[in-house]
Protein backbone atom coordinates (compact mmCIF):
# COMPACT_ATOMS: atom_id res chain seq x y z
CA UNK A 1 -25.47 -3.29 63.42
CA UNK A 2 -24.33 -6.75 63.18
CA UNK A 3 -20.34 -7.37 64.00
CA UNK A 4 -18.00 -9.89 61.87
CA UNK A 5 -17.22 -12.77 64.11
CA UNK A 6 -13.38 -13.64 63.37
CA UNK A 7 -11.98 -16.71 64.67
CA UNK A 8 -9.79 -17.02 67.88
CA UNK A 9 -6.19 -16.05 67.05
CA UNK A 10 -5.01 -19.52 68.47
CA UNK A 11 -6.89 -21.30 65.26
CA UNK A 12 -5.08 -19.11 62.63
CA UNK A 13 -2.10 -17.82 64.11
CA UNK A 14 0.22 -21.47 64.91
CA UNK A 15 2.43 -23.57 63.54
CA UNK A 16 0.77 -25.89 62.51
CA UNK A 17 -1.69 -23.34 60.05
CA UNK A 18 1.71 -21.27 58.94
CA UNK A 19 3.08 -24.79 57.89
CA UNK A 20 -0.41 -25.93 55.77
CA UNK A 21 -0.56 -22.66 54.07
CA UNK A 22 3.35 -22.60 52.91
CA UNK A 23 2.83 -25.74 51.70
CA UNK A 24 -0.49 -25.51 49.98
CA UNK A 25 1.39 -21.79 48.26
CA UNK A 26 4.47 -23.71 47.42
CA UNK A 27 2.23 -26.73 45.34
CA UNK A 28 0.10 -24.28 44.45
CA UNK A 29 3.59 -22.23 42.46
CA UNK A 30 4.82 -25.16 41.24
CA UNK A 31 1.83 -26.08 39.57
CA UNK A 32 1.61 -22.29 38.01
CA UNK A 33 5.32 -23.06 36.92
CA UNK A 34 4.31 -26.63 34.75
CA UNK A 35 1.76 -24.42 32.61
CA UNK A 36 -0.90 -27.32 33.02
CA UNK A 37 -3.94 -26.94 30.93
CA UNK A 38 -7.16 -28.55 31.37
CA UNK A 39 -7.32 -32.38 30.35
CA UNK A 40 -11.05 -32.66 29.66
CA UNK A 41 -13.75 -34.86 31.30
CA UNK A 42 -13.43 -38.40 31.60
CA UNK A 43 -16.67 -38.83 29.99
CA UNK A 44 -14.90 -37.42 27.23
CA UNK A 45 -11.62 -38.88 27.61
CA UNK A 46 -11.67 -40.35 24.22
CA UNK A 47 -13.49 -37.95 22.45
CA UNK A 48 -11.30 -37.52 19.15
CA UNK A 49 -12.09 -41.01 18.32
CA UNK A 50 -14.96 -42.53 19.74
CA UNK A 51 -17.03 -39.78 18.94
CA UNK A 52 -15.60 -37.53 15.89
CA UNK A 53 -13.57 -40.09 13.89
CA UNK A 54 -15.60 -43.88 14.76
CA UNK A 55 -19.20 -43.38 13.47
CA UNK A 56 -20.66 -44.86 16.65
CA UNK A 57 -22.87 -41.46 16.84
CA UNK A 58 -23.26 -40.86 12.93
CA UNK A 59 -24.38 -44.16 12.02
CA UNK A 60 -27.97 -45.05 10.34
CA UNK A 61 -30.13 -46.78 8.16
CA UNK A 62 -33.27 -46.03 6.23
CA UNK A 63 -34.26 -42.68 5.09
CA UNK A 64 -34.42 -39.80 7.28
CA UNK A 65 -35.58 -36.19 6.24
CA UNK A 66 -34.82 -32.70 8.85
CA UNK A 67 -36.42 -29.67 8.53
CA UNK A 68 -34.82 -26.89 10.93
CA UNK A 69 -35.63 -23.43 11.81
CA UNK A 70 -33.28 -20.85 13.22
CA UNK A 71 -34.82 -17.71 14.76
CA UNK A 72 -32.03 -15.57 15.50
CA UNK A 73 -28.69 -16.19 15.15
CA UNK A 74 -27.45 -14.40 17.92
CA UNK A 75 -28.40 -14.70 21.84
CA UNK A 76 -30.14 -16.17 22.70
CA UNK A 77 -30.88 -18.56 19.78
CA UNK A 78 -34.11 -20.30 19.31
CA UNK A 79 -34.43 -23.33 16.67
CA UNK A 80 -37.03 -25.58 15.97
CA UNK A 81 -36.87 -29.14 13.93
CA UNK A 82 -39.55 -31.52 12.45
CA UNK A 83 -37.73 -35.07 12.08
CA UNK A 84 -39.46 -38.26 9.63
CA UNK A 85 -37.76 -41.43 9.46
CA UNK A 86 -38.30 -44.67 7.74
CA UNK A 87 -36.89 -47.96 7.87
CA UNK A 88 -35.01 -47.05 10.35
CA UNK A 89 -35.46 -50.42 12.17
CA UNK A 90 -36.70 -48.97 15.46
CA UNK A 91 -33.69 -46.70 16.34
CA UNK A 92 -36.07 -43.80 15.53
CA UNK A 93 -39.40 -43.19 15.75
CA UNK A 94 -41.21 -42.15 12.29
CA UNK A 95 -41.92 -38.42 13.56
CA UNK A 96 -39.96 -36.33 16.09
CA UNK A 97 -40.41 -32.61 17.18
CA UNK A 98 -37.33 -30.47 18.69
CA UNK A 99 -37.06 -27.18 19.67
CA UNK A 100 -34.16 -25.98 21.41
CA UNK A 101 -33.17 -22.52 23.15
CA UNK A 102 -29.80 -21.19 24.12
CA UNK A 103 -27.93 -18.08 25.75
CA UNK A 104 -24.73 -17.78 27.32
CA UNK A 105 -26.46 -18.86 30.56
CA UNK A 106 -29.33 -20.85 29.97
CA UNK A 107 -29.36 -24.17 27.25
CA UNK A 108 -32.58 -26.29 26.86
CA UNK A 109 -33.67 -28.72 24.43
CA UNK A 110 -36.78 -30.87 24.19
CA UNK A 111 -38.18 -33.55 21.85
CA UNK A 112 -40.97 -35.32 21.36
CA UNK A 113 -41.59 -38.29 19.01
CA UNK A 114 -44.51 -39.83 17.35
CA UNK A 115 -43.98 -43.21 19.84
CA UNK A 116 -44.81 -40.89 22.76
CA UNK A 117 -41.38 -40.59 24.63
CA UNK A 118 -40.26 -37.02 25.83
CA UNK A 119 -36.86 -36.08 26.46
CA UNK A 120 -35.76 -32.59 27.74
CA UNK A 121 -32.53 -31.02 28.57
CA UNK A 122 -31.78 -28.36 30.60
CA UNK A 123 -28.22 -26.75 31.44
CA UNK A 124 -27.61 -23.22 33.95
CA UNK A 125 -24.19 -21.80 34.04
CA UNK A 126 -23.06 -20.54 37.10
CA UNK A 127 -19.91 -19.45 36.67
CA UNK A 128 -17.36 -19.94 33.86
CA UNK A 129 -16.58 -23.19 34.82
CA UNK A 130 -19.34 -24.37 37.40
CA UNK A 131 -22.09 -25.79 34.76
CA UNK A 132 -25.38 -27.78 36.45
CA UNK A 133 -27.35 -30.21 33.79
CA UNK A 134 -30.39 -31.90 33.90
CA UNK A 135 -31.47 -34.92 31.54
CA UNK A 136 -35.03 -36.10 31.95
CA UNK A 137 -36.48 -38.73 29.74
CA UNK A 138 -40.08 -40.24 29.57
CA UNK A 139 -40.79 -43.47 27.38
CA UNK A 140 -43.87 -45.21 26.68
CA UNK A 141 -45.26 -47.43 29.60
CA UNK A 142 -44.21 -45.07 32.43
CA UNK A 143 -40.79 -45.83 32.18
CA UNK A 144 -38.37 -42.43 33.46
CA UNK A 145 -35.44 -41.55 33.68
CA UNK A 146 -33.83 -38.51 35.37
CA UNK A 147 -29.63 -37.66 35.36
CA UNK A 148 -28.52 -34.81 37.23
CA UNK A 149 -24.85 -33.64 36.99
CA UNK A 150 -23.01 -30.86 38.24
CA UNK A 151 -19.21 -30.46 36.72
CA UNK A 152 -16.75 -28.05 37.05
CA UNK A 153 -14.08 -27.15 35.24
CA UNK A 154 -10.79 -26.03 36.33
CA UNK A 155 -7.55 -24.89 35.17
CA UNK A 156 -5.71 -28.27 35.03
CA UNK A 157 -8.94 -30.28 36.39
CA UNK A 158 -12.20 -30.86 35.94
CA UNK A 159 -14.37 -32.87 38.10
CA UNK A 160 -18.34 -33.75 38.17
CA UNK A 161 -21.10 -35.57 39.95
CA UNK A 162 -23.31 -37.17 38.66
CA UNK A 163 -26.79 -38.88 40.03
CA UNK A 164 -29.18 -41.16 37.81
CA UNK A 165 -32.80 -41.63 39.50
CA UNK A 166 -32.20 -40.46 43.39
CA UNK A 167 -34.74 -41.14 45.25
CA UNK A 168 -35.45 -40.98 49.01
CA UNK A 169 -39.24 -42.33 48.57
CA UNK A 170 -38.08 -45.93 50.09
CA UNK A 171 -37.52 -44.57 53.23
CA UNK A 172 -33.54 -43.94 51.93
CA UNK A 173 -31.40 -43.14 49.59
CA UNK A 174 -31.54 -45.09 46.17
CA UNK A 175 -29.92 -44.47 43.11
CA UNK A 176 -27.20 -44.54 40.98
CA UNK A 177 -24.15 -41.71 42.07
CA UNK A 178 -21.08 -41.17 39.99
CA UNK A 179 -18.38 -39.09 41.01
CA UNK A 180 -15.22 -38.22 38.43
CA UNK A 181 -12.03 -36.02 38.45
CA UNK A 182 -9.40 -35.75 35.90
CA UNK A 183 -6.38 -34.06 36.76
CA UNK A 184 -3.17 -32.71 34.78
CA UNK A 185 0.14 -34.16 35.90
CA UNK A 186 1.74 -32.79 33.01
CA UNK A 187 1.57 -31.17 30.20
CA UNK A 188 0.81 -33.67 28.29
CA UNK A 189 -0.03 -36.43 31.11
CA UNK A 190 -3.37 -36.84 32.73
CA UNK A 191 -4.75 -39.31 35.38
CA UNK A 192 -8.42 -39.67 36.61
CA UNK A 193 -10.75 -41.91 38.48
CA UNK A 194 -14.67 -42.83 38.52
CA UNK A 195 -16.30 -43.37 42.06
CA UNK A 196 -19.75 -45.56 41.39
CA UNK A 197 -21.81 -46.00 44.14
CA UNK A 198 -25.49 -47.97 43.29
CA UNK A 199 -28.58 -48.67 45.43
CA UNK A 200 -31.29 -50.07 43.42
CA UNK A 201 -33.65 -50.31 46.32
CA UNK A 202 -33.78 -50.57 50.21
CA UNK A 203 -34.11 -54.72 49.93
CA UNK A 204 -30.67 -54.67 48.03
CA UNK A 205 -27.27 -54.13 49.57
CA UNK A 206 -25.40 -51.12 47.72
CA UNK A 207 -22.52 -51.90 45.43
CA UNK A 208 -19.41 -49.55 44.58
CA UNK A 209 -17.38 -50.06 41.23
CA UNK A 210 -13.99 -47.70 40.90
CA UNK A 211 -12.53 -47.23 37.06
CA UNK A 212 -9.06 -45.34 36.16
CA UNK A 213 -8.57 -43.58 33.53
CA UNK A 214 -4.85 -41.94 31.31
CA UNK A 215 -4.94 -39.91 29.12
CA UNK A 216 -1.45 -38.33 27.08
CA UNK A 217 -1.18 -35.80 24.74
CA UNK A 218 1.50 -35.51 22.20
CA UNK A 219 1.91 -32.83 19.55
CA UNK A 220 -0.45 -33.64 17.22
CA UNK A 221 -1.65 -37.28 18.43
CA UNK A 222 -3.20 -38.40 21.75
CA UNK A 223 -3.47 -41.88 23.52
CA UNK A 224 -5.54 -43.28 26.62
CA UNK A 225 -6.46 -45.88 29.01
CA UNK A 226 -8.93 -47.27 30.76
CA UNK A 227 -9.59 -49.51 33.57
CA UNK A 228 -13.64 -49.99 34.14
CA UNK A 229 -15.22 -51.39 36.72
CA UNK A 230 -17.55 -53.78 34.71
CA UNK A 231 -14.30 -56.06 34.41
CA UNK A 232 -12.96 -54.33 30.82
CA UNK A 233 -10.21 -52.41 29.10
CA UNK A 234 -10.07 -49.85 26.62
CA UNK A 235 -7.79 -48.12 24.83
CA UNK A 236 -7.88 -45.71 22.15
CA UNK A 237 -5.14 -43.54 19.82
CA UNK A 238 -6.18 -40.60 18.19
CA UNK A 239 -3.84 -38.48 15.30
CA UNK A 240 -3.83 -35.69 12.69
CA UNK A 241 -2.13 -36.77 9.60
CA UNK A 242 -2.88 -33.51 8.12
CA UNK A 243 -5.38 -30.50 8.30
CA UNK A 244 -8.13 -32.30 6.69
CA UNK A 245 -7.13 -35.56 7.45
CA UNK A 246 -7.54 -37.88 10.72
CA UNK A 247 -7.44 -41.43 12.12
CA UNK A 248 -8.07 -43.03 15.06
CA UNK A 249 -8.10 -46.56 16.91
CA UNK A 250 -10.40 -48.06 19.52
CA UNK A 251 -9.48 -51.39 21.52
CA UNK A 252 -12.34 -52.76 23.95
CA UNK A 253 -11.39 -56.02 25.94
CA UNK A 254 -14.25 -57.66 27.87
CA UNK A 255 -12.56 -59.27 30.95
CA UNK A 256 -16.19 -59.89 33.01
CA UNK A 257 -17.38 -63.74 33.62
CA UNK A 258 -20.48 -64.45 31.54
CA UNK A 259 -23.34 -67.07 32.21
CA UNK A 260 -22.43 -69.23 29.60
CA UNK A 261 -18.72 -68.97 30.34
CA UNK A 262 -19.91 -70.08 33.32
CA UNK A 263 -21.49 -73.11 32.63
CA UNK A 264 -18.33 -73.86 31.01
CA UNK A 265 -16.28 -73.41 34.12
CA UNK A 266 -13.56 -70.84 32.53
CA UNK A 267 -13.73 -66.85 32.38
CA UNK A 268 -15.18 -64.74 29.48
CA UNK A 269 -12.69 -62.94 27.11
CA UNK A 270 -14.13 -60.89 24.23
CA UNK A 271 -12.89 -57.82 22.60
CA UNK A 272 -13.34 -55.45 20.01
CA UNK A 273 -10.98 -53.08 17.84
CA UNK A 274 -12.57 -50.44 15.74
CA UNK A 275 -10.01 -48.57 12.99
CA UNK A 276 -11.17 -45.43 11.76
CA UNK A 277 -10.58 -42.37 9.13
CA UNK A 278 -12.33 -39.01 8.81
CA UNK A 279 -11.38 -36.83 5.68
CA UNK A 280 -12.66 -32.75 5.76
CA UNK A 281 -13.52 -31.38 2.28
CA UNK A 282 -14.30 -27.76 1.70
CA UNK A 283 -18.19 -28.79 1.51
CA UNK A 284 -18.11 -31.82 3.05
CA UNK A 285 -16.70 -34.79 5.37
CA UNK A 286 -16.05 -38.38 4.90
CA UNK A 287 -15.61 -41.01 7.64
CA UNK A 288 -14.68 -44.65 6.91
CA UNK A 289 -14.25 -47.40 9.36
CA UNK A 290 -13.60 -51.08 9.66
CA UNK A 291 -13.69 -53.61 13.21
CA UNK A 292 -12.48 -57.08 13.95
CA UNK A 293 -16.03 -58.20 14.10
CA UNK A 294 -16.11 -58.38 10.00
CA UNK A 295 -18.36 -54.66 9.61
CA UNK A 296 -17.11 -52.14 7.33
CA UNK A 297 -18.76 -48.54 7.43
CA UNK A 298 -18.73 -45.25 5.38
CA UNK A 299 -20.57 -42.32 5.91
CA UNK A 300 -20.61 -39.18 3.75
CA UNK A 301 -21.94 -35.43 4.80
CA UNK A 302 -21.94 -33.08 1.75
CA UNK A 303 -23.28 -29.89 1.82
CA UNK A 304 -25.04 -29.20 -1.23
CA UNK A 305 -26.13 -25.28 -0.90
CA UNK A 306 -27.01 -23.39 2.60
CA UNK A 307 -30.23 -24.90 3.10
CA UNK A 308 -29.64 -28.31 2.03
CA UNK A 309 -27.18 -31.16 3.30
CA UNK A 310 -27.19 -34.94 2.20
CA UNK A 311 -25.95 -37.99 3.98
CA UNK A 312 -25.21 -41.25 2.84
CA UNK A 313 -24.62 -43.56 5.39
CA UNK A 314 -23.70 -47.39 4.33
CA UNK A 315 -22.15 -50.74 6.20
CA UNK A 316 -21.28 -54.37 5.15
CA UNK A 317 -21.32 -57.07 7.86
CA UNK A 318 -19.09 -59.55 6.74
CA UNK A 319 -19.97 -61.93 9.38
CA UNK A 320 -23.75 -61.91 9.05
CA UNK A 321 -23.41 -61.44 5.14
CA UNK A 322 -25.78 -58.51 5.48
CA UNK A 323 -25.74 -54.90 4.27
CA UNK A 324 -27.47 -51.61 5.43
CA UNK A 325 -27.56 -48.55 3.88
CA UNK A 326 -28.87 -44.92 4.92
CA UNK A 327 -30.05 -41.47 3.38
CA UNK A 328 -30.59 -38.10 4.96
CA UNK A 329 -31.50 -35.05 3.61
CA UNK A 330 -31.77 -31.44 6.00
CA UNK A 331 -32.70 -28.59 5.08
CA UNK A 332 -32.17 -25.67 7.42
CA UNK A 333 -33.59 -22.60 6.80
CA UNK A 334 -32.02 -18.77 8.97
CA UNK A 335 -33.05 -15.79 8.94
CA UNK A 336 -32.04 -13.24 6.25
CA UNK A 337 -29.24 -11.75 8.30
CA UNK A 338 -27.45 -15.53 8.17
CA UNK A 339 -27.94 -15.74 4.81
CA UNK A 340 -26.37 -12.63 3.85
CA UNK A 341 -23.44 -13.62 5.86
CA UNK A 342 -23.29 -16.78 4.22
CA UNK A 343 -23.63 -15.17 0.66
CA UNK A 344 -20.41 -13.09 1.25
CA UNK A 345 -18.68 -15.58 2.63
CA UNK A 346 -19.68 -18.11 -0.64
CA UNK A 347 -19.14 -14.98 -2.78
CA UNK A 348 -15.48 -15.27 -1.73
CA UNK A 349 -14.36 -18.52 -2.38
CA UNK A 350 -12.82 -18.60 -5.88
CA UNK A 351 -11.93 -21.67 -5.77
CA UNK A 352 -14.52 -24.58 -6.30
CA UNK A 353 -14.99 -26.91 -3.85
CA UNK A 354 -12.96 -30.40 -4.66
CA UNK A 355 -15.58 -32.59 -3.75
């Protein structure tokens, strides 16, 4: 029967140890007493604006048409999409295939498009807040890429590593390696860093970058920093003017020396600001933006009926004296026990929808 080894008294029971541990209880109580919460990632620092007020991720042109497929509606879900495009101007490929499959666990997602790239996802949860993902992409001409990340997520903390094509083929290690932590200082302040460290082959000497990152949280309205490596600043401020109603601003100043700043013997300053508005209707959502580079934006989601949604995407470059304009129609069809629920809860409303 095999015996518990236990370490010599002399290692736990001293001074030094007793004076470690009374420390590490008494920060650890003192952060229980602040009531910190968790700040987020730092990928996602800026979140409320870059990515649900701006339409960075929303914007389009051409016409697009989705048809989706839910299987079950509770775990684990399967769904399926068919994707066509046109005029899209090369963003997306004419024909793309999805199918996606999820459970409290387990998340993965491929696609494949008529160009011949392949992109799967794949995410295992470990624990509650240990989460490992996987990102592999394959594009025409042999080109890959693979991401790997592993994040955690603590009470007032959450860090993650990340690695972008390791390889140890070379004869070492190549690759690029991120490494990220966001921690509460407050309630409502929170202070991070980004570790990069880069090999892009054993000929090349590795380079390390280090960004910073703020982040505060007021009542209803949050504001943050941050410091990249590439030689810029950003800075965004995020707030709810009402329950349906939000706006946001994103700064981006370009600090870096360019080539042809070069040639002119003097730095490169460039920078962008981004002001944006997103109204929720009871059926559907409106975001408007406008930028210092002369480009004004709108984009409209209305939901029509359960199966069918329409967007109307359009933008004005004042600059370029050039306009673009999008259309998308999806139609996503459940099984009956969704659309019963969705019946009811339609059946309910008594009052129309405003827009």
């Amino acid at each position: 029967m095999a015996e518990h080894l236990t370490p010599p008294s002399f290692i736990t029971d001293n001074s030094v140890v007793a004076a470690f541990k009374d420390a590490y209880t008494s920060f650890s109580e003192r952060r229980e007493a602040l009531g910190l919460t968790n700040p987020g990632t730092v990928d996602n620092i800026a979140r409320e604006v870059q990515k649900d007020v701006l339409l960075s991720n929303f914007m389009f042109t051409g016409l697009r048409a989705e048809l989706t497929k839910t299987f079950a509606i509770t775990s684990p879900l399967f769904r399926v999409s068919h994707a066509f495009s046109m005029g899209s101007q090369g963003v997306m490929p004419p024909y793309a295939f999805s199918a996606m499959y999820g459970s409290p666990k387990v998340f993965m997602q491929g696609n494949l498009s008529s160009d011949g790239s392949l992109t799967a996802a794949g995410n295992y949860r470990w624990t509650q807040s240990l989460v490992t993902k996987s990102n592999t992409q394959i594009m025409p001409g042999g080109q890959a890429i693979l991401q790997l990340d592993n994040d955690y997520t603590g009470k007032d903390f959450s860090a993650s590593i990340k690695a972008f094509n390791p390889s140890f083929l070379e004869g070492g290690l190549t690759g690029i390696f991120l490494g990220s932590y966001l921690q509460s200082i407050t309630p409502s302040l929170a202070l991070g860093f980004e570790a990069v460290w880069q090999r892009q082959g054993m000929t090349t000497r590795p380079e390390t970058a280090l960004s910073y990152y703020a982040k505060y949280k007021g009542n209803d309205w949050i504001a943050t920093a941050q410091l990249l490596a590439q030689g810029s600043f950003g800075a965004s401020y995020w707030r709810k003017l009402s329950d349906r109603v939000e706006a946001g601003v994103d700064m981006n100043l370009q600090f870096a020396p360019s080539a042809a700043a070069a040639l002119m013997g003097g730095p490169s300053r460039e920078g962008t600001t981004s002001i944006g508005a997103k109204y929720d209707f009871r059926a559907s959502t409106f975001r408007a933006q406008v930028d210092s580079a002369g480009k004004v934006s709108c984009l409209l989601e209305k939901r029509i009926a359960m199966p069918i949604a329409l967007t109307f995407a359009g933008e004005i470059d004042q600059a370029k004296q050039t306009a673009k304009l999008g259309l998308a129609v999806n139609l996503e069809f459940a099984g009956e026990e969704l659309m019963e629920q969705q019946e009811k809860a339609e059946g309910q409303e008594i009052i129309p929808p405003p827009f």
